[in-house]
N, C-alpha and C. Protein backbone atom coordinates (compact mmCIF):
# COMPACT_ATOMS: atom_id res chain seq x y z
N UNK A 1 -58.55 -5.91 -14.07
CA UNK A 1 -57.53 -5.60 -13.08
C UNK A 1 -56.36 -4.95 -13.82
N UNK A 2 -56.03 -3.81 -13.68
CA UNK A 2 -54.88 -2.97 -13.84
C UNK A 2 -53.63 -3.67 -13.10
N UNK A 3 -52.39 -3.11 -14.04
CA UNK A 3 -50.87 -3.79 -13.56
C UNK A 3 -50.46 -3.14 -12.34
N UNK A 4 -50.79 -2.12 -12.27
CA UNK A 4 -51.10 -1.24 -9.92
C UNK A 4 -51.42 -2.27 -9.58
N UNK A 5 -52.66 -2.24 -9.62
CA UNK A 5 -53.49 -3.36 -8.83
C UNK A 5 -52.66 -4.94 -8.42
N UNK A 6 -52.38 -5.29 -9.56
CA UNK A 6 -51.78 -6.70 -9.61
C UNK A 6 -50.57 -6.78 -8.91
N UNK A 7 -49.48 -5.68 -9.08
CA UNK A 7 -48.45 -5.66 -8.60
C UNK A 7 -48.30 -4.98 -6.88
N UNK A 8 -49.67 -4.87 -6.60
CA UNK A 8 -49.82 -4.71 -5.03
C UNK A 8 -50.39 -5.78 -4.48
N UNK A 9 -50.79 -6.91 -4.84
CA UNK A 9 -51.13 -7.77 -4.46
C UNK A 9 -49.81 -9.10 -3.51
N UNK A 10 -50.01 -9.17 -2.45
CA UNK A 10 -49.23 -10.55 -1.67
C UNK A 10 -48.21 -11.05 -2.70
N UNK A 11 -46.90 -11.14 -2.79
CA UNK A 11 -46.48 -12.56 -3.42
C UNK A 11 -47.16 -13.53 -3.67
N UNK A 12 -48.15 -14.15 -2.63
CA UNK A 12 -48.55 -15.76 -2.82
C UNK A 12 -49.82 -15.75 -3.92
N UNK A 13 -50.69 -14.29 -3.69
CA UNK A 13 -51.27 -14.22 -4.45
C UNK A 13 -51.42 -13.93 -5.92
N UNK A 14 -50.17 -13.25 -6.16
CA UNK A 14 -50.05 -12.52 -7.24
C UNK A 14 -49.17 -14.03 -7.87
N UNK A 15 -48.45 -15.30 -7.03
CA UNK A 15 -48.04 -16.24 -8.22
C UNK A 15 -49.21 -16.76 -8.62
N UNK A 16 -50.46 -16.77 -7.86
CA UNK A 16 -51.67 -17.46 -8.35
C UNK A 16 -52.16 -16.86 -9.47
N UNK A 17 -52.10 -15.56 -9.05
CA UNK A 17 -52.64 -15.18 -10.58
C UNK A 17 -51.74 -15.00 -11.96
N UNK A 18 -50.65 -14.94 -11.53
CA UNK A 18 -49.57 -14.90 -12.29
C UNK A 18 -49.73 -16.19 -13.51
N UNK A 19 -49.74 -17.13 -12.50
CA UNK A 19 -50.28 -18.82 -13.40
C UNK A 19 -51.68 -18.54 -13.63
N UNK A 20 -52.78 -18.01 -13.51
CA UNK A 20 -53.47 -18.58 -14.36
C UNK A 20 -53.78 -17.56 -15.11
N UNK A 21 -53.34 -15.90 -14.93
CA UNK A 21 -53.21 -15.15 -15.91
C UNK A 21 -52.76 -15.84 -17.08
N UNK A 22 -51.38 -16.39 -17.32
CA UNK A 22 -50.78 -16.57 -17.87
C UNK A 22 -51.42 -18.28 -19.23
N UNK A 23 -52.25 -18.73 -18.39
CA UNK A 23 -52.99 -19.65 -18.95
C UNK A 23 -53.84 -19.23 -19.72
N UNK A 24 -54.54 -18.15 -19.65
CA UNK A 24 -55.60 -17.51 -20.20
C UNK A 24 -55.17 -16.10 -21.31
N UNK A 25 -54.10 -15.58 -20.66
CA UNK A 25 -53.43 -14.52 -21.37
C UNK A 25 -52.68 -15.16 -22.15
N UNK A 26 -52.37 -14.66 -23.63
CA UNK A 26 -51.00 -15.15 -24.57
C UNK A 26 -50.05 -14.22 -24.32
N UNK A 27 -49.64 -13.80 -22.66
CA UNK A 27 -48.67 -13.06 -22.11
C UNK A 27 -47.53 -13.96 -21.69
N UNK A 28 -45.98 -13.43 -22.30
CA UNK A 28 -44.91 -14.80 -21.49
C UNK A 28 -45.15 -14.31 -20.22
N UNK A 29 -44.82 -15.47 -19.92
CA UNK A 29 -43.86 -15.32 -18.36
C UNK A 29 -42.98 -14.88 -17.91
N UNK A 30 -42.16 -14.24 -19.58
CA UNK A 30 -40.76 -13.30 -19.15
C UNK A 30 -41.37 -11.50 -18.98
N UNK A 31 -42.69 -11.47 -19.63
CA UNK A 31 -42.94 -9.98 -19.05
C UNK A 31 -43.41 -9.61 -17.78
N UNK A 32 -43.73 -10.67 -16.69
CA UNK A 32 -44.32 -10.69 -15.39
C UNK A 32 -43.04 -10.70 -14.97
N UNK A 33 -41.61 -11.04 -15.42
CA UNK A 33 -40.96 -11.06 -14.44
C UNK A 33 -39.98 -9.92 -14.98
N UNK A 34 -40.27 -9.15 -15.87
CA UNK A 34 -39.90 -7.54 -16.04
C UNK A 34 -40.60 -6.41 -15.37
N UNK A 35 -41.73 -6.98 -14.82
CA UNK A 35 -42.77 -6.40 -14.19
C UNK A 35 -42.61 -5.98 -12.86
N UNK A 36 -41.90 -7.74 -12.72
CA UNK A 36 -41.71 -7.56 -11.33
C UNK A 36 -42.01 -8.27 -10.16
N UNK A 37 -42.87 -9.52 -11.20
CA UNK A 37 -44.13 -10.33 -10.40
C UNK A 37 -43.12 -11.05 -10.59
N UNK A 38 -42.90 -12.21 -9.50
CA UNK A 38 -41.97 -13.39 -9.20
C UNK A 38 -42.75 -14.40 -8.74
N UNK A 39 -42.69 -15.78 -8.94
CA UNK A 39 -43.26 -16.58 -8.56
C UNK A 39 -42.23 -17.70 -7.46
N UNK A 40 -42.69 -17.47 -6.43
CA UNK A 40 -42.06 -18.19 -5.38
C UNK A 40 -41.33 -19.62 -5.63
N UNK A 41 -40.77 -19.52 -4.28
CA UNK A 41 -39.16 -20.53 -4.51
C UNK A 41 -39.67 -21.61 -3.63
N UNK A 42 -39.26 -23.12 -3.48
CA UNK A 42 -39.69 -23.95 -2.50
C UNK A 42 -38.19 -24.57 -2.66
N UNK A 43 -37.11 -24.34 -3.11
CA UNK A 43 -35.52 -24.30 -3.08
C UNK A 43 -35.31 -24.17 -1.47
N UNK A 44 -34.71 -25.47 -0.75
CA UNK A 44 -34.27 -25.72 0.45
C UNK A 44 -32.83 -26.03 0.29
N UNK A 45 -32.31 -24.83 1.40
CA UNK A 45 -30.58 -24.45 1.12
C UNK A 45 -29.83 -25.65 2.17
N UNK A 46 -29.20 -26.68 2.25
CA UNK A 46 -28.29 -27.65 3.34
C UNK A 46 -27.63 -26.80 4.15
N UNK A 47 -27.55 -26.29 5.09
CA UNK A 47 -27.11 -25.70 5.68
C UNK A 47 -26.05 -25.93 6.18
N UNK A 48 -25.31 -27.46 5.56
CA UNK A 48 -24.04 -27.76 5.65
C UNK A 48 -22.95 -27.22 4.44
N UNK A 49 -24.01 -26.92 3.71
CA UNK A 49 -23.33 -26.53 2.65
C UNK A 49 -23.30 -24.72 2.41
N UNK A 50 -23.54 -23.98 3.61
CA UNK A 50 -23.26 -22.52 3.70
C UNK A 50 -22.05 -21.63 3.81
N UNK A 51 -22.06 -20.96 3.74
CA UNK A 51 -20.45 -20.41 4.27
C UNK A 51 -21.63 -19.46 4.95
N UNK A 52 -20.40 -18.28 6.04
CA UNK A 52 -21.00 -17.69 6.79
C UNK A 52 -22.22 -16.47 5.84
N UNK A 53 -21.81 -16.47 4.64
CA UNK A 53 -22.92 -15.08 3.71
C UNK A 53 -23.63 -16.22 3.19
N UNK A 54 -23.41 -17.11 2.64
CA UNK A 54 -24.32 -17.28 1.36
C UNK A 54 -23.87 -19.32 1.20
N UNK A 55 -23.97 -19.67 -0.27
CA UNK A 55 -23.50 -20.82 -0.69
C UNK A 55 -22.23 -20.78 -0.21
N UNK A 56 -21.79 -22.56 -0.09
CA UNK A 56 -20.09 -22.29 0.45
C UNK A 56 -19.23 -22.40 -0.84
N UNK A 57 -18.25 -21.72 -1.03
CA UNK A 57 -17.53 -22.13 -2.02
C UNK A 57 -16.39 -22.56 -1.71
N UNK A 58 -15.93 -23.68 -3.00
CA UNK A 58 -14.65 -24.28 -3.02
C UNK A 58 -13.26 -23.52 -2.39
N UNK A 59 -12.28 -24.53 -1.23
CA UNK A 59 -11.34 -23.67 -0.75
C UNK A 59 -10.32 -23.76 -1.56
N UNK A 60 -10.18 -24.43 -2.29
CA UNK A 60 -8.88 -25.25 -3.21
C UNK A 60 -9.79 -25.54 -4.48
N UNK A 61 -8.77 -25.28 -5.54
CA UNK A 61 -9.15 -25.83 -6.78
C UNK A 61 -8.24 -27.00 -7.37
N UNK A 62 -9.20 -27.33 -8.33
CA UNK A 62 -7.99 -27.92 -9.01
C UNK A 62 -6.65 -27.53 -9.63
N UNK A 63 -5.67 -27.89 -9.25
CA UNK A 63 -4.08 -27.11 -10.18
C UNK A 63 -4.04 -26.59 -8.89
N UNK A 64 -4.55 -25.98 -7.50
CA UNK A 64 -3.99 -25.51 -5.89
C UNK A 64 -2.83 -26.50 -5.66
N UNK A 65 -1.72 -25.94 -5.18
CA UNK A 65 -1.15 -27.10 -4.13
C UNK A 65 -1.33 -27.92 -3.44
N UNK A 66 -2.22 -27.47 -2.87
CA UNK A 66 -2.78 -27.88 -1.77
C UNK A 66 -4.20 -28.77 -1.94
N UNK A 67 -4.34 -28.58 -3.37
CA UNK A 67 -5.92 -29.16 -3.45
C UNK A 67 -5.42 -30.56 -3.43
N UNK A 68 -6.65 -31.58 -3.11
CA UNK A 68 -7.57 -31.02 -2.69
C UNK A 68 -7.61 -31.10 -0.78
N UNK A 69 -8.54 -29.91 -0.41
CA UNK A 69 -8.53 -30.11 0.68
C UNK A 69 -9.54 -29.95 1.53
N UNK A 70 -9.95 -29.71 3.03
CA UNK A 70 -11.00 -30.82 3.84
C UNK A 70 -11.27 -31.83 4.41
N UNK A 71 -12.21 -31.96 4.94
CA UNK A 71 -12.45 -33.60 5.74
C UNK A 71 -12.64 -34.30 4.68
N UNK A 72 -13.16 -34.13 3.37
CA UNK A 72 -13.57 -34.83 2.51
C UNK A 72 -12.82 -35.15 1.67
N UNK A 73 -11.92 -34.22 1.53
CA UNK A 73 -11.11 -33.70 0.23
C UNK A 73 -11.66 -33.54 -0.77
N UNK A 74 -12.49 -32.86 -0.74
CA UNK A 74 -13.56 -32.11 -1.93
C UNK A 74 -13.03 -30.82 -2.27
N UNK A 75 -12.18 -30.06 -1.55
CA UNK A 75 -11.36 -29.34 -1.85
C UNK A 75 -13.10 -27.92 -0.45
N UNK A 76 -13.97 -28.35 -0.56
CA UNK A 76 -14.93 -27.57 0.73
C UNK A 76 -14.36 -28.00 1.84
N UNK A 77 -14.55 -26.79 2.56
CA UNK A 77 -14.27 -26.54 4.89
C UNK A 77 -15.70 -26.97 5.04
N UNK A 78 -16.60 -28.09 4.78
CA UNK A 78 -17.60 -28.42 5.69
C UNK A 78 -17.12 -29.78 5.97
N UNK A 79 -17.94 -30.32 7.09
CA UNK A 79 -18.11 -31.86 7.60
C UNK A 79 -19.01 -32.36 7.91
N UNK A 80 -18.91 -33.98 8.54
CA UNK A 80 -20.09 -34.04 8.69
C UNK A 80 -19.52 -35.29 10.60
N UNK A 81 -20.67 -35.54 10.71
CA UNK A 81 -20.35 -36.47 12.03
C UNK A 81 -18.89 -37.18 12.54
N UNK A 82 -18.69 -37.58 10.64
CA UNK A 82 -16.97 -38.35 11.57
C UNK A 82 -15.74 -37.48 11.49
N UNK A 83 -16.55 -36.09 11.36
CA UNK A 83 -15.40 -35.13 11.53
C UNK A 83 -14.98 -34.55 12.86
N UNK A 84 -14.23 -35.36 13.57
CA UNK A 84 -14.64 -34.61 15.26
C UNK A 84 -14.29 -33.20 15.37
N UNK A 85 -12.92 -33.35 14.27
CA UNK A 85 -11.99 -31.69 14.00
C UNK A 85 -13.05 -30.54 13.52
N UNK A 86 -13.98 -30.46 12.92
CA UNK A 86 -14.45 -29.74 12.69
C UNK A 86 -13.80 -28.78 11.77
N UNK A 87 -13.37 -28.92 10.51
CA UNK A 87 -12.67 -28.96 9.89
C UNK A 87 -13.48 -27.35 9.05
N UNK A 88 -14.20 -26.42 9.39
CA UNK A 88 -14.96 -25.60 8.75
C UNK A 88 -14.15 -23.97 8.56
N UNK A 89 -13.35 -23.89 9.11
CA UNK A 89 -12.51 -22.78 8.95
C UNK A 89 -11.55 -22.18 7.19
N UNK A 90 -12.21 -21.85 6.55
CA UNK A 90 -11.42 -22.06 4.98
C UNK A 90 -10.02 -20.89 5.30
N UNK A 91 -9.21 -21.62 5.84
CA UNK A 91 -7.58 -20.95 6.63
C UNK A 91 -6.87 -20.45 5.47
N UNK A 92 -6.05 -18.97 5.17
CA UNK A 92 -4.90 -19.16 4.85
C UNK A 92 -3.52 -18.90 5.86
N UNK A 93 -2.90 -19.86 5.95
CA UNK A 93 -1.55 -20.16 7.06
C UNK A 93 -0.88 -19.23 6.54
N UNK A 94 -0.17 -18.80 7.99
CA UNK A 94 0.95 -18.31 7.91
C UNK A 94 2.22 -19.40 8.76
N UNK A 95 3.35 -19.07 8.45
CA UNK A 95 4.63 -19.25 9.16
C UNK A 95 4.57 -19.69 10.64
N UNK A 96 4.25 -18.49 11.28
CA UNK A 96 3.79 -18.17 12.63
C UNK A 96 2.75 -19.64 13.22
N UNK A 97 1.79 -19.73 12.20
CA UNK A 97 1.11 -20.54 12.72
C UNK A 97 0.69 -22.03 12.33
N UNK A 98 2.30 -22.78 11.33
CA UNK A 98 2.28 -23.48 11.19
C UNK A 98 3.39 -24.02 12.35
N UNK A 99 4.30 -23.32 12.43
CA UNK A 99 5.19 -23.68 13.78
C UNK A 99 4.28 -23.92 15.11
N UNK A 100 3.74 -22.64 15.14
CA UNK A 100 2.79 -23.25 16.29
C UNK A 100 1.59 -24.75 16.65
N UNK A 101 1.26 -24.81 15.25
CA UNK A 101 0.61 -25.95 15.71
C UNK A 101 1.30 -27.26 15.21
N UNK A 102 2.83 -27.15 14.59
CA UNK A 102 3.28 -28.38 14.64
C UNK A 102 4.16 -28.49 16.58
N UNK A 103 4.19 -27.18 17.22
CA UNK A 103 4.46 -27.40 18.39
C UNK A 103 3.30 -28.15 19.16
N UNK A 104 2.28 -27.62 19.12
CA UNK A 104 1.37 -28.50 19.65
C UNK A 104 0.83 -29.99 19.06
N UNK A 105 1.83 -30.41 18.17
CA UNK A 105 1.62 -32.03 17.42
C UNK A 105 0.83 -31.99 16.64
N UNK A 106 0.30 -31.19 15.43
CA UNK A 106 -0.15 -31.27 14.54
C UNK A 106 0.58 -30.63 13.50
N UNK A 107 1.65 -31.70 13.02
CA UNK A 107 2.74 -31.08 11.70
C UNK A 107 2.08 -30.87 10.58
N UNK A 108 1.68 -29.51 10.25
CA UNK A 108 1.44 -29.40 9.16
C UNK A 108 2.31 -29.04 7.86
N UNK A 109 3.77 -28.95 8.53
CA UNK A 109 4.82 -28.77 7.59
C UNK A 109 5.18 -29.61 6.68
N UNK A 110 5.25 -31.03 7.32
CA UNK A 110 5.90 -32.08 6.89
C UNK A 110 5.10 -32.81 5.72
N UNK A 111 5.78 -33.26 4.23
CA UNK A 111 5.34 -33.65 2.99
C UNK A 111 5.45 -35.15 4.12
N UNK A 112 3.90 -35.62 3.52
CA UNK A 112 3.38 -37.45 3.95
C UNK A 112 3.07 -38.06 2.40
N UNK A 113 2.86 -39.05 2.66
CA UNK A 113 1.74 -39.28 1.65
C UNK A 113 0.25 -39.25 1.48
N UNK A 114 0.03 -38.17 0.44
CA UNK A 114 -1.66 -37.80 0.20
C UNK A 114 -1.33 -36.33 0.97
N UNK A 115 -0.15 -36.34 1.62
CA UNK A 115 -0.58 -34.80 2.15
C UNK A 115 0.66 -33.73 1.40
N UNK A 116 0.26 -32.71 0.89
CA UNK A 116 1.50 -32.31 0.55
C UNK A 116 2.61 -31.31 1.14
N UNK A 117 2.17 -31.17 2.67
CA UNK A 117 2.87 -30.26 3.15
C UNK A 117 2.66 -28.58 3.08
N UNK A 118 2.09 -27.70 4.14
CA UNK A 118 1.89 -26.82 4.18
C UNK A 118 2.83 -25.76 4.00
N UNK A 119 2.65 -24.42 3.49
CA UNK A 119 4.45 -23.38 3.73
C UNK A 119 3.19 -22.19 3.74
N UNK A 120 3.95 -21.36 3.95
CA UNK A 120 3.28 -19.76 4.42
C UNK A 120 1.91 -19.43 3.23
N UNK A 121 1.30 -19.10 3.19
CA UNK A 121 0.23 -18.71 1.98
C UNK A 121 -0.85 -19.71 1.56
N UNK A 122 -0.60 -21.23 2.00
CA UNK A 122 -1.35 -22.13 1.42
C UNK A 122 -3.01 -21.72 2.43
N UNK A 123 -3.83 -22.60 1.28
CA UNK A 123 -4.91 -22.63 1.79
C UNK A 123 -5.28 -24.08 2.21
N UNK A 124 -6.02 -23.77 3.47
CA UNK A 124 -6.71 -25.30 3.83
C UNK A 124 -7.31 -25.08 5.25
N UNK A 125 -8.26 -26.28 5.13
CA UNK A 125 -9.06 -25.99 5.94
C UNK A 125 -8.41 -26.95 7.37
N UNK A 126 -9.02 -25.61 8.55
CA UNK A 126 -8.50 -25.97 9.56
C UNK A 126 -9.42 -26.27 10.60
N UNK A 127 -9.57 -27.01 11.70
CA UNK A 127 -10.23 -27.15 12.84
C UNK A 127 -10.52 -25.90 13.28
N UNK A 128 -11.64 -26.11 13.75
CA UNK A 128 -12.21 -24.87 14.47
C UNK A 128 -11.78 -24.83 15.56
N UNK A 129 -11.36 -25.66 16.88
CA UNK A 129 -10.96 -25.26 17.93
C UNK A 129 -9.27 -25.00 17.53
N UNK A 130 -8.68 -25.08 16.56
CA UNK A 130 -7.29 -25.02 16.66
C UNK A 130 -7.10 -23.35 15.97
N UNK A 131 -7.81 -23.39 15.53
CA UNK A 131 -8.23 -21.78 14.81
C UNK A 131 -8.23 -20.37 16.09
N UNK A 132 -9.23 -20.77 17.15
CA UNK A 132 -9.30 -20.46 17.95
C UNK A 132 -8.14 -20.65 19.41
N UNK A 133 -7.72 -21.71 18.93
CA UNK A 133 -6.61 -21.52 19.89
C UNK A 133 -5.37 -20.68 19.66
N UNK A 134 -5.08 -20.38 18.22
CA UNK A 134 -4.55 -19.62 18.03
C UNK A 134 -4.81 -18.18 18.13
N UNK A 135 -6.18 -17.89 18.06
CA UNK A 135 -6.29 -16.13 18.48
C UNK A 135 -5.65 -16.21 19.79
N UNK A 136 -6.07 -17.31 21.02
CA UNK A 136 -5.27 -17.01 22.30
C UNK A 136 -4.27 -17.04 22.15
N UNK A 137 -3.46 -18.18 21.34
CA UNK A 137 -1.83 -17.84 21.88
C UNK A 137 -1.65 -16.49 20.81
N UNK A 138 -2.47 -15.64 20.42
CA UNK A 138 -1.94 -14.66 19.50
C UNK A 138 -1.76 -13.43 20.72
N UNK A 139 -2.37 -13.58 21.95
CA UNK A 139 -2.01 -12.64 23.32
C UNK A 139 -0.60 -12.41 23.70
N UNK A 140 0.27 -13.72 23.01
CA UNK A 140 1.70 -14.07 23.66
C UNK A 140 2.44 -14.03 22.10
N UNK A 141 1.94 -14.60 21.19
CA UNK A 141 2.96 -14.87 19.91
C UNK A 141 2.81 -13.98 19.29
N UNK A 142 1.78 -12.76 19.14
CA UNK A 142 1.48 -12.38 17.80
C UNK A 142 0.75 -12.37 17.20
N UNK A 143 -0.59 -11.32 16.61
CA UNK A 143 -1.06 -11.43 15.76
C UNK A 143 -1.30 -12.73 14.36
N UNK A 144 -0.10 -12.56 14.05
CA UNK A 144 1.03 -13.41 12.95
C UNK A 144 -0.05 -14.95 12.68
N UNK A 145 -0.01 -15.35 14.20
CA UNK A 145 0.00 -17.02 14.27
C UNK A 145 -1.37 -17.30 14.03
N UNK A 146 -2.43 -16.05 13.91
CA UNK A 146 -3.84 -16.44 13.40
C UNK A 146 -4.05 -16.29 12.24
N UNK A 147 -4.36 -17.53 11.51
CA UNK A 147 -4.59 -17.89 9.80
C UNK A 147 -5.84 -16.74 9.35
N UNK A 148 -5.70 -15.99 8.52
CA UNK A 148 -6.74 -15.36 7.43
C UNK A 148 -7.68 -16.25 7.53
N UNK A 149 -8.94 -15.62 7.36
CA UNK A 149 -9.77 -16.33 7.03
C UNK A 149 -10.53 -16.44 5.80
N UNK A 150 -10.62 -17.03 4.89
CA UNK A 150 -11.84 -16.98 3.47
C UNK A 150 -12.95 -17.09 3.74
N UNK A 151 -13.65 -15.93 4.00
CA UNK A 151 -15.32 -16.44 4.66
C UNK A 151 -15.68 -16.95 3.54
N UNK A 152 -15.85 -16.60 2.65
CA UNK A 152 -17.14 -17.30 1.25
C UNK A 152 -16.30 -18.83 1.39
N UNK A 153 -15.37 -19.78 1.96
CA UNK A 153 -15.34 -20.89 2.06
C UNK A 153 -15.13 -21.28 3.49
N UNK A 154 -15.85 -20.25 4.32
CA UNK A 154 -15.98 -20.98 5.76
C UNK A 154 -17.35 -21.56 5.99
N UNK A 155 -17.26 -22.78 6.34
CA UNK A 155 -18.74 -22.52 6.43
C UNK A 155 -19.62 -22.67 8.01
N UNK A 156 -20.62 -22.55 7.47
CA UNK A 156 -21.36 -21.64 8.82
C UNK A 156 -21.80 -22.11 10.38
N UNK A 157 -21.59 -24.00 9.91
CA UNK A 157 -21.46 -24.45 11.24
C UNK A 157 -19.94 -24.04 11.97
N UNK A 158 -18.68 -23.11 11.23
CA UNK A 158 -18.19 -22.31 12.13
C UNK A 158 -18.77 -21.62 13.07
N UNK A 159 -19.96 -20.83 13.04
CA UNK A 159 -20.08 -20.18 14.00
C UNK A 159 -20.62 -20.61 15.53
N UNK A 160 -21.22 -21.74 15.19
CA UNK A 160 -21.51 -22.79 16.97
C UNK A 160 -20.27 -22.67 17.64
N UNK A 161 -19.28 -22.40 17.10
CA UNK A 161 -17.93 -22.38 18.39
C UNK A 161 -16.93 -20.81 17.77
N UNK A 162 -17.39 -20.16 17.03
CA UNK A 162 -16.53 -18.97 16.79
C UNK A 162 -17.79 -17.83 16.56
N UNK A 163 -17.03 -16.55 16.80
CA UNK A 163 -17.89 -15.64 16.16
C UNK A 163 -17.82 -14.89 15.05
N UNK A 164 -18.47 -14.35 14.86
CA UNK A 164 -18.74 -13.43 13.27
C UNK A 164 -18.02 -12.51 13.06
N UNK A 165 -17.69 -12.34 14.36
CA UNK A 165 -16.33 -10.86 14.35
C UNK A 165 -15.05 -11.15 14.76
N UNK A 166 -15.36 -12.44 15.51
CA UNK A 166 -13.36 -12.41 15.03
C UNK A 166 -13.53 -13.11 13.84
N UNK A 167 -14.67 -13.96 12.96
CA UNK A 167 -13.88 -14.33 11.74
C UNK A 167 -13.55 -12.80 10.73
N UNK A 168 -14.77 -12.01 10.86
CA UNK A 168 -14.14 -11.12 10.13
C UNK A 168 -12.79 -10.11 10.67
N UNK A 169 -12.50 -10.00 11.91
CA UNK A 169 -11.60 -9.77 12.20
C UNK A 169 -10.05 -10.36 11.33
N UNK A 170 -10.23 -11.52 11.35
CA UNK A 170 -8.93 -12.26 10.86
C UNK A 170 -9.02 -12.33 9.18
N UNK A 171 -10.08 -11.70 8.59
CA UNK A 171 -10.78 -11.90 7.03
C UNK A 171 -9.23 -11.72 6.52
N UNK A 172 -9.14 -12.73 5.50
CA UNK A 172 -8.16 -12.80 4.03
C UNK A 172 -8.93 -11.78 3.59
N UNK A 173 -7.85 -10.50 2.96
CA UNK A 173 -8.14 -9.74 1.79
C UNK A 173 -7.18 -10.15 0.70
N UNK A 174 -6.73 -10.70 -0.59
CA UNK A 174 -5.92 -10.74 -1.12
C UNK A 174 -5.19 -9.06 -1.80
């Protein structure tokens, strides 16, 4: 069998032969995969752990102001059941829309303890319906009062209650 041949063969088939080529041949395994031949993945992704593209990544680091932050405080926008907030939105606040939702009783201004108080630029993750309530009052307030969004730390059970285009609509570019 010629390397044509082999390299037109199925994925599933070509890892079969790939392994027992490779048993029989004193060929590595790193020239099949210069070749081109790949041997399949059985890698199962949590789908709690997505952002809307890909893996979710951290919204806050360590040394952030704000870190850490989340339902978890893992410094990740995912949750899980005793999160009713839905906490998946990886937000950066503005001004506009920290006034607004300490008008509607959720002060995010105010230094607590464990919390350190939000100001214009911080990152953190926000409820998904409060996210969305702000594009509406953005009909009356302003653009302004809807937080940026970090897609690579939103993650993707955002989209059961938002869509793909207003998050990229509202996308953080730094």
């Amino acid at each position: 069998m010629n390397l044509r041949s082999l390299l037109s063969i199925p994925l599933t088939i070509s890892t079969i032969l790939t392994n027992r080529l490779s048993s029989i041949v004193s060929v590595p395994i790193s020239l099949y995969s210069a070749i081109g031949v790949r041997t399949a993945t059985t890698m199962v992704l949590d789908p709690t752990k997505l952002n809307v593209h890909a893996p979710l990544q951290p919204h806050t680091k360590e040394g952030d102001s704000t870190h850490p932050t989340g339902f978890q405080r893992d410094g990740y926008c995912w949750g899980n059941e005793q999160d009713p907030g839905n906490h998946f939105i990886g937000g950066v606040v503005t001004k506009e829309f920290l006034e607004y939702s300490k008008a509607q009783g959720n002060d995010l201004i105010t230094r607590q303890p464990g919390f350190p108080g939000l100001k214009d630029g911080c990152r953190w993750c926000l409820c998904v319906n409060r996210w969305k309530e702000a594009i509406m009052a953005s009909e009356k307030l302003g653009e302004t009062v809807v937080p940026r969004v970090d897609l690579s730390s939103t993650a993707l059970n955002a989209l059961k209650k938002v869509s793909i285009e207003d998050l990229k609509k509202y996308e953080y570019k730094p």
